[in-house]
PDB file of N, CA and C in Angstrom:
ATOM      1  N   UNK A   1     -10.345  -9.905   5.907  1.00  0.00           N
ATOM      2  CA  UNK A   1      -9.735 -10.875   5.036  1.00  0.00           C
ATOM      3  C   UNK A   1      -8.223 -10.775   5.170  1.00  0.00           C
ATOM      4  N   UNK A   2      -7.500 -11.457   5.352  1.00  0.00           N
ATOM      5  CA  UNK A   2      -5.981 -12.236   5.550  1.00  0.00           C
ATOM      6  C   UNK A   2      -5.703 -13.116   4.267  1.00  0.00           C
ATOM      7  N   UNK A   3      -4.657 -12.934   3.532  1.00  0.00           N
ATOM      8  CA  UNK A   3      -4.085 -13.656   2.753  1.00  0.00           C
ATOM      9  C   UNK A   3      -2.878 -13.598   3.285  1.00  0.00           C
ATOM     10  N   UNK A   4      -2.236 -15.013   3.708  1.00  0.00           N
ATOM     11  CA  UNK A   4      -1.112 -15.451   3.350  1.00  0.00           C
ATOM     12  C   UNK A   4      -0.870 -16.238   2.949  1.00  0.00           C
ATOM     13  N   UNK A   5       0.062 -16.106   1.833  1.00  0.00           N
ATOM     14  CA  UNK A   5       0.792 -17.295   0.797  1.00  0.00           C
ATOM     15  C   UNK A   5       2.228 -16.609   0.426  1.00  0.00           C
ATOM     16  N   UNK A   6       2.862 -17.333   0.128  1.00  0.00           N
ATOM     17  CA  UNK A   6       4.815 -17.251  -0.253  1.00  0.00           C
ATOM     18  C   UNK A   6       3.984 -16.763  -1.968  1.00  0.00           C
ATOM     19  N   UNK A   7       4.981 -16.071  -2.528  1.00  0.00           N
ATOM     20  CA  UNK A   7       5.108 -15.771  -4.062  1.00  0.00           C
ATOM     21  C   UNK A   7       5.927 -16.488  -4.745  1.00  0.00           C
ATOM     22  N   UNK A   8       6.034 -16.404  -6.020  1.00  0.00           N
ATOM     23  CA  UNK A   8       6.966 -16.909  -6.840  1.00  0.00           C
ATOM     24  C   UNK A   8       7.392 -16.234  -8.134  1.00  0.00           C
ATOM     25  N   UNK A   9       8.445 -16.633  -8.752  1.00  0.00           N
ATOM     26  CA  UNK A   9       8.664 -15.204  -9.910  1.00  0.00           C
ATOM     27  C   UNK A   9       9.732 -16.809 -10.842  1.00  0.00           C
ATOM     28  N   UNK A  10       9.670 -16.069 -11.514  1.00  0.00           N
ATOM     29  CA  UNK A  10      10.039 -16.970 -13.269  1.00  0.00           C
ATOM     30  C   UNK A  10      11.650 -15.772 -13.209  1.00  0.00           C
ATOM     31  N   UNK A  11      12.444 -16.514 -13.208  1.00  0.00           N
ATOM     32  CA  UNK A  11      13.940 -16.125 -13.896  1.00  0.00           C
ATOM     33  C   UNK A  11      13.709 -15.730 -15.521  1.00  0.00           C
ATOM     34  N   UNK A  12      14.264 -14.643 -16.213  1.00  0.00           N
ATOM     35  CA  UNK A  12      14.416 -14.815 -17.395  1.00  0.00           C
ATOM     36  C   UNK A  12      14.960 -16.107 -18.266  1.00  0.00           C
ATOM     37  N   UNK A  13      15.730 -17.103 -17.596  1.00  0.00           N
ATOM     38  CA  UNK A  13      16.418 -18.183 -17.733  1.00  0.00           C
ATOM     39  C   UNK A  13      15.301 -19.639 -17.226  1.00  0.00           C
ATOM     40  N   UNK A  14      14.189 -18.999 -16.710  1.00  0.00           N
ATOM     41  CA  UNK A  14      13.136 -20.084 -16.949  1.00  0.00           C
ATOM     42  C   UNK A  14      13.165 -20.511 -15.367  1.00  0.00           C
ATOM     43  N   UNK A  15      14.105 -20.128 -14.432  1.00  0.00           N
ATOM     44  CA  UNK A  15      13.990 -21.034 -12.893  1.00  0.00           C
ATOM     45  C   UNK A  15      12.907 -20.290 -12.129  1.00  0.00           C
ATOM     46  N   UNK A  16      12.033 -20.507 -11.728  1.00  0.00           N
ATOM     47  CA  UNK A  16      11.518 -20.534 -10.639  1.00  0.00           C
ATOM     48  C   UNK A  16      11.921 -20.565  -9.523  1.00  0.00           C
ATOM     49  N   UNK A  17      11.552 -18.726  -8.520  1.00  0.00           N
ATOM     50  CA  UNK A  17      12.072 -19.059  -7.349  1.00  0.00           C
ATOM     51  C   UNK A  17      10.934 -18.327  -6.052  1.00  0.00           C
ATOM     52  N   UNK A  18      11.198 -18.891  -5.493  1.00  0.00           N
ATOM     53  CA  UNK A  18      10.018 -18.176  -4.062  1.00  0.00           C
ATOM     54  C   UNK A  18      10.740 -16.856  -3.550  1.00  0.00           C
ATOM     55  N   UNK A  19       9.934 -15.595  -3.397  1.00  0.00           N
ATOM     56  CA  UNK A  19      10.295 -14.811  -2.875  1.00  0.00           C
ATOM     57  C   UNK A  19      10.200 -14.347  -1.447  1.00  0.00           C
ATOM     58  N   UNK A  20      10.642 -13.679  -0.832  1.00  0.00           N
ATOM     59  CA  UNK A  20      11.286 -13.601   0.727  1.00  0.00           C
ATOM     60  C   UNK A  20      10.054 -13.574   1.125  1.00  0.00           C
ATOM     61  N   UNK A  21      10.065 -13.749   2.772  1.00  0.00           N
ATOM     62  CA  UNK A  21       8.985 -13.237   2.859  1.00  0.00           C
ATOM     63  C   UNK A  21       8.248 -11.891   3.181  1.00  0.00           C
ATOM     64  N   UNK A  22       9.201 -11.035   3.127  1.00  0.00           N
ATOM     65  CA  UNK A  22       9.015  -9.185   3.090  1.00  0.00           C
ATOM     66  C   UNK A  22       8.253  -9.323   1.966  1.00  0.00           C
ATOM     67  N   UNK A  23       8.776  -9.513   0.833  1.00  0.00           N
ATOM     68  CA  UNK A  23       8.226  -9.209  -0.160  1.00  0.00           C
ATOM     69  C   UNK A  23       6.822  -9.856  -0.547  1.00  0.00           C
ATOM     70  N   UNK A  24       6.470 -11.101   0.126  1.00  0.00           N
ATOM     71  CA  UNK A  24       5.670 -11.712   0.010  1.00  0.00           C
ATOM     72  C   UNK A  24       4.791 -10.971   1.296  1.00  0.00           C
ATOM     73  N   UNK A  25       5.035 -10.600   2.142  1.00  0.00           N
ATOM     74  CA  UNK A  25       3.787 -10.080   3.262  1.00  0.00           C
ATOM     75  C   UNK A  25       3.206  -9.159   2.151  1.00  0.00           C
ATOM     76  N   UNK A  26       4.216  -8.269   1.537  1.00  0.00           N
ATOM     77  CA  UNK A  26       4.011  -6.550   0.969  1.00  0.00           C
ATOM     78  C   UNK A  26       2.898  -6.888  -0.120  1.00  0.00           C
ATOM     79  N   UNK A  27       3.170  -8.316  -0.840  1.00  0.00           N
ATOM     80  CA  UNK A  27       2.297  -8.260  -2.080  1.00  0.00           C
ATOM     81  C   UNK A  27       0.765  -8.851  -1.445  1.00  0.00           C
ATOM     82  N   UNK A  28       0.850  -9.849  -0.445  1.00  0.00           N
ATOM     83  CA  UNK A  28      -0.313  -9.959   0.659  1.00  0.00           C
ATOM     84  C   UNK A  28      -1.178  -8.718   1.020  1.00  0.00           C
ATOM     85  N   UNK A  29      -0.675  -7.576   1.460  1.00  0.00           N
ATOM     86  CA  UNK A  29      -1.233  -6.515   2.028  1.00  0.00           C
ATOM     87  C   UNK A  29      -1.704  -5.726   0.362  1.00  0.00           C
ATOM     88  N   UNK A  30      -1.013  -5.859  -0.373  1.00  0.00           N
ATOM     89  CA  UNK A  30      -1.709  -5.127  -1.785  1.00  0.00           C
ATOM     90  C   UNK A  30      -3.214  -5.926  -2.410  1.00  0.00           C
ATOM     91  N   UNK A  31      -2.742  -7.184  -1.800  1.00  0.00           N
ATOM     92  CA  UNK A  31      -3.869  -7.789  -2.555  1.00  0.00           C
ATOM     93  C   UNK A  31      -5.361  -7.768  -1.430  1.00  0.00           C
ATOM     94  N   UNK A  32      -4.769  -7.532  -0.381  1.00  0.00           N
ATOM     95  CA  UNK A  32      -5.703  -7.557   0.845  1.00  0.00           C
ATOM     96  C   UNK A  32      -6.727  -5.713   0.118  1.00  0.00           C
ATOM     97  N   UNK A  33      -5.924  -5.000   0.343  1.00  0.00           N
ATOM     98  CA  UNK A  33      -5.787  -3.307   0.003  1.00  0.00           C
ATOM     99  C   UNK A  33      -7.038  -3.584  -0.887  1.00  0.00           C
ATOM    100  N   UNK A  34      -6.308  -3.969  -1.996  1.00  0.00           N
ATOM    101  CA  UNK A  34      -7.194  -3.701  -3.677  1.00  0.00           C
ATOM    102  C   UNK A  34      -8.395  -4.378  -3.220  1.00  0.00           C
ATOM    103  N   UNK A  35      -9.084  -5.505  -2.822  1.00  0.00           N
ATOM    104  CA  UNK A  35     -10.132  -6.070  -2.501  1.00  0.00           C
ATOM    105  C   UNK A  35     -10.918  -5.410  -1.670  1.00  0.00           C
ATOM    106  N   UNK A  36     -10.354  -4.896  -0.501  1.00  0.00           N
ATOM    107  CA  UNK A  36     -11.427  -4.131   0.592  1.00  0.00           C
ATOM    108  C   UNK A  36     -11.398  -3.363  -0.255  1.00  0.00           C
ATOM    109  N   UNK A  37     -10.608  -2.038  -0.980  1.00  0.00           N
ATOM    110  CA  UNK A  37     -11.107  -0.703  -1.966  1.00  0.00           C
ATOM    111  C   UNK A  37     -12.445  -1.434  -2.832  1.00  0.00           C
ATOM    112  N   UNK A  38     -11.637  -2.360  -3.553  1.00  0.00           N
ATOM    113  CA  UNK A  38     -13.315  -2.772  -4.234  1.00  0.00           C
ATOM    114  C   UNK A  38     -14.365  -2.722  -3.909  1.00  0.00           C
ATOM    115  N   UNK A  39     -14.636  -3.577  -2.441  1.00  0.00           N
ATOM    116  CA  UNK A  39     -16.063  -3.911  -1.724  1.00  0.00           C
ATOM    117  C   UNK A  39     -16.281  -2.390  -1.204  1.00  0.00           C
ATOM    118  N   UNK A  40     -15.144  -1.373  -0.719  1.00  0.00           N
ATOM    119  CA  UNK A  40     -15.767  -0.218   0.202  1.00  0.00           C
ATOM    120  C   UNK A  40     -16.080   0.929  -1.204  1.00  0.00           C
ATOM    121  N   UNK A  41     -15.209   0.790  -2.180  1.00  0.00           N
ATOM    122  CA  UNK A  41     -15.818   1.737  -2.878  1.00  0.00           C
ATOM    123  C   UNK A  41     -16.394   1.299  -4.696  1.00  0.00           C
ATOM    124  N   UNK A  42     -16.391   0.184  -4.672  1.00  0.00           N
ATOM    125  CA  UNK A  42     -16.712  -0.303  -5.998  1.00  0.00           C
ATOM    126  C   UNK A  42     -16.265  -0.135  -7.327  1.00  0.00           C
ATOM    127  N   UNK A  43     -14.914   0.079  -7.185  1.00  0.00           N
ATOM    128  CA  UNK A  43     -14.332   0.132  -8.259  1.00  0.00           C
ATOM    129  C   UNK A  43     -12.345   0.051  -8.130  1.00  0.00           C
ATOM    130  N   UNK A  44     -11.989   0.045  -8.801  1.00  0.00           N
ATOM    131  CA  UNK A  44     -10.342  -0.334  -8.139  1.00  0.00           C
ATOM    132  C   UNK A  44      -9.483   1.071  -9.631  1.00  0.00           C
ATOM    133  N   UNK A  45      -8.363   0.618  -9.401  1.00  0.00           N
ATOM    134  CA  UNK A  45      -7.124   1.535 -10.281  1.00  0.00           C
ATOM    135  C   UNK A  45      -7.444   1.044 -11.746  1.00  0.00           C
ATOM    136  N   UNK A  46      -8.623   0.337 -12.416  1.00  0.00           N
ATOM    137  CA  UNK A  46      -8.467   0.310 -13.728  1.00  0.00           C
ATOM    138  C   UNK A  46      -9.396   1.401 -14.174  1.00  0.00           C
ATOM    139  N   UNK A  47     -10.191   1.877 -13.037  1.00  0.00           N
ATOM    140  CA  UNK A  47     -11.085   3.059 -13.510  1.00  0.00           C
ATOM    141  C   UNK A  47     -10.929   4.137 -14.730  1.00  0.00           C
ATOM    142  N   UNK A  48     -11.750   4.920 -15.188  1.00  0.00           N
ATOM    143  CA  UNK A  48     -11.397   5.831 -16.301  1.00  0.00           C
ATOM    144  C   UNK A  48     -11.998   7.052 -16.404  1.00  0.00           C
ATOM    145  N   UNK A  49     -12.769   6.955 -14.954  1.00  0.00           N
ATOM    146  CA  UNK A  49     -14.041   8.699 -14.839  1.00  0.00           C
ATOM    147  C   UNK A  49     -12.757   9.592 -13.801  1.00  0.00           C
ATOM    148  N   UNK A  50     -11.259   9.197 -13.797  1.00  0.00           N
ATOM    149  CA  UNK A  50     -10.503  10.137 -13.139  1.00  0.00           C
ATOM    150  C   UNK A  50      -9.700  11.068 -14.308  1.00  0.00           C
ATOM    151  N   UNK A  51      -9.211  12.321 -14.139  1.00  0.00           N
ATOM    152  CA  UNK A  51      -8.019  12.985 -15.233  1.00  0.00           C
ATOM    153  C   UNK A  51      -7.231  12.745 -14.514  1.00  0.00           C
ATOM    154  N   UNK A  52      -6.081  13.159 -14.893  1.00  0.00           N
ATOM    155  CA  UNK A  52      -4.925  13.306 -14.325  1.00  0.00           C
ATOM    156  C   UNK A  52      -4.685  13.793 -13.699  1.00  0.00           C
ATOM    157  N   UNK A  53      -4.799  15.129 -13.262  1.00  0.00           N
ATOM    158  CA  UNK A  53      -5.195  15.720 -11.744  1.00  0.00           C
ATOM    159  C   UNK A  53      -5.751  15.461 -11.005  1.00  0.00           C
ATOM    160  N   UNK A  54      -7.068  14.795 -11.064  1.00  0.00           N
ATOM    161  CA  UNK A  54      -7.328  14.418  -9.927  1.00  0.00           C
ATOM    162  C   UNK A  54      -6.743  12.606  -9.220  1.00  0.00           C
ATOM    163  N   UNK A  55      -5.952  12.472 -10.411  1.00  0.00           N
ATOM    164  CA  UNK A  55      -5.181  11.310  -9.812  1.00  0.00           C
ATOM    165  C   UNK A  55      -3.936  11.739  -8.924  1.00  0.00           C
ATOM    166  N   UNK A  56      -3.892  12.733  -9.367  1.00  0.00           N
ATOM    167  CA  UNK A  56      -2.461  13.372  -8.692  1.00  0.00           C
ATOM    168  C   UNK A  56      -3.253  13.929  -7.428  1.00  0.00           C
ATOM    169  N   UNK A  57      -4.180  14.591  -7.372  1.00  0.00           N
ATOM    170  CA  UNK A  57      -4.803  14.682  -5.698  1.00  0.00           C
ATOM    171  C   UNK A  57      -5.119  14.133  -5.220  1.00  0.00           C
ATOM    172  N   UNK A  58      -5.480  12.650  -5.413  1.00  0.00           N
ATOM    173  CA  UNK A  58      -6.091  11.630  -4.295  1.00  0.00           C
ATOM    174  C   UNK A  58      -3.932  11.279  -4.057  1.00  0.00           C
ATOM    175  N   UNK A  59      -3.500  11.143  -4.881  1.00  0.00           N
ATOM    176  CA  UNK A  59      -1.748  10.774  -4.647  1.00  0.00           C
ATOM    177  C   UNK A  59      -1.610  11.615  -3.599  1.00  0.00           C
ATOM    178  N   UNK A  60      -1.559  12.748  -3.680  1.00  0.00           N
ATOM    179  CA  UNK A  60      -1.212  13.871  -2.592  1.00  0.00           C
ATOM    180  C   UNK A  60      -1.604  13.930  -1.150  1.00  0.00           C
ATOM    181  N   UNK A  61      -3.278  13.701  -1.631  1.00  0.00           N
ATOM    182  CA  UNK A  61      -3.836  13.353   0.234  1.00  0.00           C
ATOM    183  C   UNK A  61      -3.526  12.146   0.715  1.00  0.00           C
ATOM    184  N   UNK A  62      -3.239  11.149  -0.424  1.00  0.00           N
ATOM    185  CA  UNK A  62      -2.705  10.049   0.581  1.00  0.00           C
ATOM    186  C   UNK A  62      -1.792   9.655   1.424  1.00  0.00           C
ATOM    187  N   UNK A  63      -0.350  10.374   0.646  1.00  0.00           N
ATOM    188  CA  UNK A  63       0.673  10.785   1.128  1.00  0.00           C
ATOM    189  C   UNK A  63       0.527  12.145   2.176  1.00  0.00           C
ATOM    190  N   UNK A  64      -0.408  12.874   1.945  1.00  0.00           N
ATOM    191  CA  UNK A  64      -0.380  13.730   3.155  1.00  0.00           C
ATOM    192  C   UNK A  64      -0.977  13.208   4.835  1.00  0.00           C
ATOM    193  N   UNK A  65      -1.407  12.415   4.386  1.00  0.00           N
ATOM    194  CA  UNK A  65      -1.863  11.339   5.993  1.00  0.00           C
ATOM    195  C   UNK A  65      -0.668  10.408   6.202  1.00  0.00           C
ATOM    196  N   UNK A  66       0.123   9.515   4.985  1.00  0.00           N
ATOM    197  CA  UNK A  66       1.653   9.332   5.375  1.00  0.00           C
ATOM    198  C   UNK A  66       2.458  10.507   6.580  1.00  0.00           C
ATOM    199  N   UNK A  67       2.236  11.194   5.742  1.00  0.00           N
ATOM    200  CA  UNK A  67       3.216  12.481   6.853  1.00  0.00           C
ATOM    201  C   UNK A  67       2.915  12.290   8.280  1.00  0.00           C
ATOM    202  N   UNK A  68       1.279  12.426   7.993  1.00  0.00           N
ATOM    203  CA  UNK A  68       1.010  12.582   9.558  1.00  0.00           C
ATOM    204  C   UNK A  68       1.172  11.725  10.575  1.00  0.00           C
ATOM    205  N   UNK A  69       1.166  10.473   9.751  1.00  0.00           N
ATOM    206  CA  UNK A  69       1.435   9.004  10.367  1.00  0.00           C
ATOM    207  C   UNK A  69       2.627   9.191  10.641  1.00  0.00           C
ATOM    208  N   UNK A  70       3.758   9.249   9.824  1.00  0.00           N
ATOM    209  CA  UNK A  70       5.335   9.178  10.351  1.00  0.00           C
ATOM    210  C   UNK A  70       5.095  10.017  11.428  1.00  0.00           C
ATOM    211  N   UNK A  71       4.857  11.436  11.485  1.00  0.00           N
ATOM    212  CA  UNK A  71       5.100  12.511  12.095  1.00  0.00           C
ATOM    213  C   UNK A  71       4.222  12.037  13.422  1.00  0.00           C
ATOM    214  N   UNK A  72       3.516  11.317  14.107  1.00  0.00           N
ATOM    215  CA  UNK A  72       2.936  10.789  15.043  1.00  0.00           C
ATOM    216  C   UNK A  72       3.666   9.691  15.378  1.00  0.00           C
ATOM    217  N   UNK A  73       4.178   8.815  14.645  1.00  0.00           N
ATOM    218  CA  UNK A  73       5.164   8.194  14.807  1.00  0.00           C
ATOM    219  C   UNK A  73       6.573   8.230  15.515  1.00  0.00           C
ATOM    220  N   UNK A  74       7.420   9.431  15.023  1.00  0.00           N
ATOM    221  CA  UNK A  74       8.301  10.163  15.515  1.00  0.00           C
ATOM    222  C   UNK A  74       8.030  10.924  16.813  1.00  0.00           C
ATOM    223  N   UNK A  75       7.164  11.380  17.013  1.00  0.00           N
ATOM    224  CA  UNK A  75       6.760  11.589  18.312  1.00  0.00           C
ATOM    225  C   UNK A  75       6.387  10.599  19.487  1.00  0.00           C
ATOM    226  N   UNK A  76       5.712   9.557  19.215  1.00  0.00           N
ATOM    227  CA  UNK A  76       6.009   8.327  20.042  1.00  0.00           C
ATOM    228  C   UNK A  76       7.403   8.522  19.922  1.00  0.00           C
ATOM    229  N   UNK A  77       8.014   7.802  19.396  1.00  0.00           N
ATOM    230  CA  UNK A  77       9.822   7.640  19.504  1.00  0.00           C
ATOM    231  C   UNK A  77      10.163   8.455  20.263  1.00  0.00           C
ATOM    232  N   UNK A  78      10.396   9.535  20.024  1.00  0.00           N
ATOM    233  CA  UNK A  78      11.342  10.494  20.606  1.00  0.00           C
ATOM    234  C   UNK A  78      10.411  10.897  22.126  1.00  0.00           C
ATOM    235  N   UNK A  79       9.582  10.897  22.095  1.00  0.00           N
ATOM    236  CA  UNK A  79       8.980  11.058  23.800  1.00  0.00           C
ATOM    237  C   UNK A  79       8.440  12.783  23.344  1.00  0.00           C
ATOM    238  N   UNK A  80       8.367  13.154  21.987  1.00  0.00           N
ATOM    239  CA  UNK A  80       8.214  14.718  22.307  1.00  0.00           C
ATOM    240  C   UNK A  80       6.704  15.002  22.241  1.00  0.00           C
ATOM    241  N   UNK A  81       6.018  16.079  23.403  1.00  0.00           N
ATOM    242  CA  UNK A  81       4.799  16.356  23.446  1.00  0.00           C
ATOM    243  C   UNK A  81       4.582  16.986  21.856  1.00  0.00           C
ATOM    244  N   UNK A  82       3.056  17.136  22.216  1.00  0.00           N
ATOM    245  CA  UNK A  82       2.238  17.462  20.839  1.00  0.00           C
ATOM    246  C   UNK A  82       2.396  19.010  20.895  1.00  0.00           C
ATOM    247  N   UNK A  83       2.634  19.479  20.100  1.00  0.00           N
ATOM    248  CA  UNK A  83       2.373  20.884  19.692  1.00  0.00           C
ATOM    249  C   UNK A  83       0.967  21.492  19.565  1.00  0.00           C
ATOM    250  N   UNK A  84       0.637  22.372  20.361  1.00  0.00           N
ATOM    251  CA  UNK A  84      -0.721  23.145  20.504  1.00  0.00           C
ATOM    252  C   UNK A  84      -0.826  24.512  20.397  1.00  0.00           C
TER     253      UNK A  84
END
């Protein structure tokens, strides 16, 4: 599934304006995100069977595959072999 559409946001002063389209891909890919999580795991972020720790560990491993992504990343770039 692909959504694209432009956004729009309300001025405190009542104008209506379309937002860029960075910002509009970014809110595309959230809304893309939240829908596949739904269908792959049946439930989304309004859930309530998590504590607080374990919200903070799914935060942690997610960002710990961030790392690995940049850090694979940076290695493309820079041309440097893999460490073994």
């Amino acid at each position: 599934m692909v959504i694209k559409e432009y956004h729009y946001a309300e001025r405190e002063n009542g104008e209506v304006v379309q937002l860029d389209s960075v910002v509009s891909s970014i809110i595309n890919q959230f809304t893309t995100r939240a829908l596949m999580g739904k269908d792959k795991y049946g439930v989304d972020l309004d859930r309530t069977d998590l504590s607080i720790l374990e919200w903070i560990e799914h935060a942690k491993q997610e960002h710990m595959d961030a790392i690995l992504y940049l850090e694979k990343i940076k290695q493309e770039i820079s041309g440097k072999e893999k460490v073994i």
